[in-house]
C-alpha atoms as a PDB file:
ATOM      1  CA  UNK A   1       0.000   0.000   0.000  1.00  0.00           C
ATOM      2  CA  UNK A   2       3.029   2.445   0.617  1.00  0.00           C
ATOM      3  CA  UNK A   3       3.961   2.031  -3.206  1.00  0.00           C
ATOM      4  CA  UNK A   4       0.732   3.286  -4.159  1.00  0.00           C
ATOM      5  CA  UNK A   5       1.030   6.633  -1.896  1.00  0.00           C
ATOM      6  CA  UNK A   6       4.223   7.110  -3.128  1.00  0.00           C
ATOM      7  CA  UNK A   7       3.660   5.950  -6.824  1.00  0.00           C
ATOM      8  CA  UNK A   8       5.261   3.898  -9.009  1.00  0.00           C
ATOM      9  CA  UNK A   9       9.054   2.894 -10.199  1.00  0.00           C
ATOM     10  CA  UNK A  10      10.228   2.655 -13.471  1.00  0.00           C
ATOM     11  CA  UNK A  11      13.140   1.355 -14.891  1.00  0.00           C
ATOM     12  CA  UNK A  12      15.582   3.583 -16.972  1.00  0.00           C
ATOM     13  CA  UNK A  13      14.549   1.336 -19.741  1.00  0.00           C
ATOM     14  CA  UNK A  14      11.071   2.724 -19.211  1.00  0.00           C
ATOM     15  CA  UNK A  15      12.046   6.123 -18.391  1.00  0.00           C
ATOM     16  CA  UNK A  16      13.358   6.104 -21.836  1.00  0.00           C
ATOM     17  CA  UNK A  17      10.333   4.453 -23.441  1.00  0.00           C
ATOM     18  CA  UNK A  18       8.339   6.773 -22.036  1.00  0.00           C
ATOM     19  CA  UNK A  19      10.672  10.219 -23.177  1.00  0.00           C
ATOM     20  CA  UNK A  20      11.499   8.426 -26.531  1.00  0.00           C
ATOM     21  CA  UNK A  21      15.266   8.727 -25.922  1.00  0.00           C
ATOM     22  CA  UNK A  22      17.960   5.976 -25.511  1.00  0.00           C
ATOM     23  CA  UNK A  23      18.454   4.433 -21.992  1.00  0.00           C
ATOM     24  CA  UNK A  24      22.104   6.047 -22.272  1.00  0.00           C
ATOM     25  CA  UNK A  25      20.139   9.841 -22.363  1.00  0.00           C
ATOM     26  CA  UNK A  26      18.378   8.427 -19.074  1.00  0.00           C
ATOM     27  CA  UNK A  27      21.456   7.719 -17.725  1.00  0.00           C
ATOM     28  CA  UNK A  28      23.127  10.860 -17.999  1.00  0.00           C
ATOM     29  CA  UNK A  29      20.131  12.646 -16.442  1.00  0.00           C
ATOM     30  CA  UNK A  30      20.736  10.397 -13.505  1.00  0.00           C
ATOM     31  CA  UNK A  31      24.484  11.105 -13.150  1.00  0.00           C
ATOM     32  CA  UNK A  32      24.049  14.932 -13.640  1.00  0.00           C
ATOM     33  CA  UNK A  33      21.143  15.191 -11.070  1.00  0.00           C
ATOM     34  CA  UNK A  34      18.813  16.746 -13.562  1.00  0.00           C
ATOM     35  CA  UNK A  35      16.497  13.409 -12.888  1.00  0.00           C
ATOM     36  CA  UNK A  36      16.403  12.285  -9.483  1.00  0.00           C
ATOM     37  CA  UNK A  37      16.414   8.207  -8.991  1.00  0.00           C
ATOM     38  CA  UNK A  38      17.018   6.206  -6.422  1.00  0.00           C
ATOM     39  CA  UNK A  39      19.666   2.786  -6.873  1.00  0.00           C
ATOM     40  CA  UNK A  40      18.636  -0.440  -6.303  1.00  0.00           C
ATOM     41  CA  UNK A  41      20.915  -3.041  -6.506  1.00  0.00           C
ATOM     42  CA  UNK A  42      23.095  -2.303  -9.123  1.00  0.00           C
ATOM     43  CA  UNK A  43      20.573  -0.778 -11.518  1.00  0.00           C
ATOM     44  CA  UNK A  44      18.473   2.746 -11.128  1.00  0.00           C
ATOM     45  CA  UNK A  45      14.560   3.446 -10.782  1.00  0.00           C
ATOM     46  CA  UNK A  46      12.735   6.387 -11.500  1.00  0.00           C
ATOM     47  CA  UNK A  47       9.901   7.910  -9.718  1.00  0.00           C
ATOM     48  CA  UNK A  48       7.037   8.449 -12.123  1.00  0.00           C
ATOM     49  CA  UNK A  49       6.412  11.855 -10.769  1.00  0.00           C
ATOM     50  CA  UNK A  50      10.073  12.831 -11.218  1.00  0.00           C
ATOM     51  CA  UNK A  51       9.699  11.657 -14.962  1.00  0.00           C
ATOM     52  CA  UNK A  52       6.514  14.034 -14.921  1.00  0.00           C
ATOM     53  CA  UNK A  53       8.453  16.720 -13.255  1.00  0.00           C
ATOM     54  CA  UNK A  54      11.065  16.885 -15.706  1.00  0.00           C
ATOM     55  CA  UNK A  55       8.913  16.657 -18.669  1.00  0.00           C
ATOM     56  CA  UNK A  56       7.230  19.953 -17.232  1.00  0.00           C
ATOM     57  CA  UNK A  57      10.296  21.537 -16.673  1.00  0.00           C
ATOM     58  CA  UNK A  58      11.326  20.722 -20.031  1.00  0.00           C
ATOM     59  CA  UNK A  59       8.472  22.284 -22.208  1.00  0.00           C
ATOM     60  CA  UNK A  60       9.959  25.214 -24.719  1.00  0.00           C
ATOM     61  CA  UNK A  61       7.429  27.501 -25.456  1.00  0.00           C
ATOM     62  CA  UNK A  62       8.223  28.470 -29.970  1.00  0.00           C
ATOM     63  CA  UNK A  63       5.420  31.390 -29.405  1.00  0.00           C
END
């Protein structure tokens, strides 16, 4: 139930499905701090509202 509050994981292989970018784009957003994950194990997960986050960040407004 905790998960749910919180929301869900992804993978960087998701993160990167989701952006439509490679999972090494994903990585570098990790290792600069621009996208905040958290490790587990050996590999990284993503917080679906820090995907959000940066996505909304990211928007360029052309007008």
């Amino acid at each position: 139930m905790a998960n749910e509050e919180k929301g869900k994981f992804l993978t960087v292989a998701e993160v990167a499905e989701i952006m439509r970018v490679s999972k090494m784009t994903v990585y570098r957003l990790v290792h600069s701090g621009e996208l905040p994950a958290v490790r587990v194990g050996r590999s990284f997960r993503v917080s679906e509202k820090a995907v959000s986050d940066y996505l909304d960040s990211s928007v360029y407004d052309v007008g």
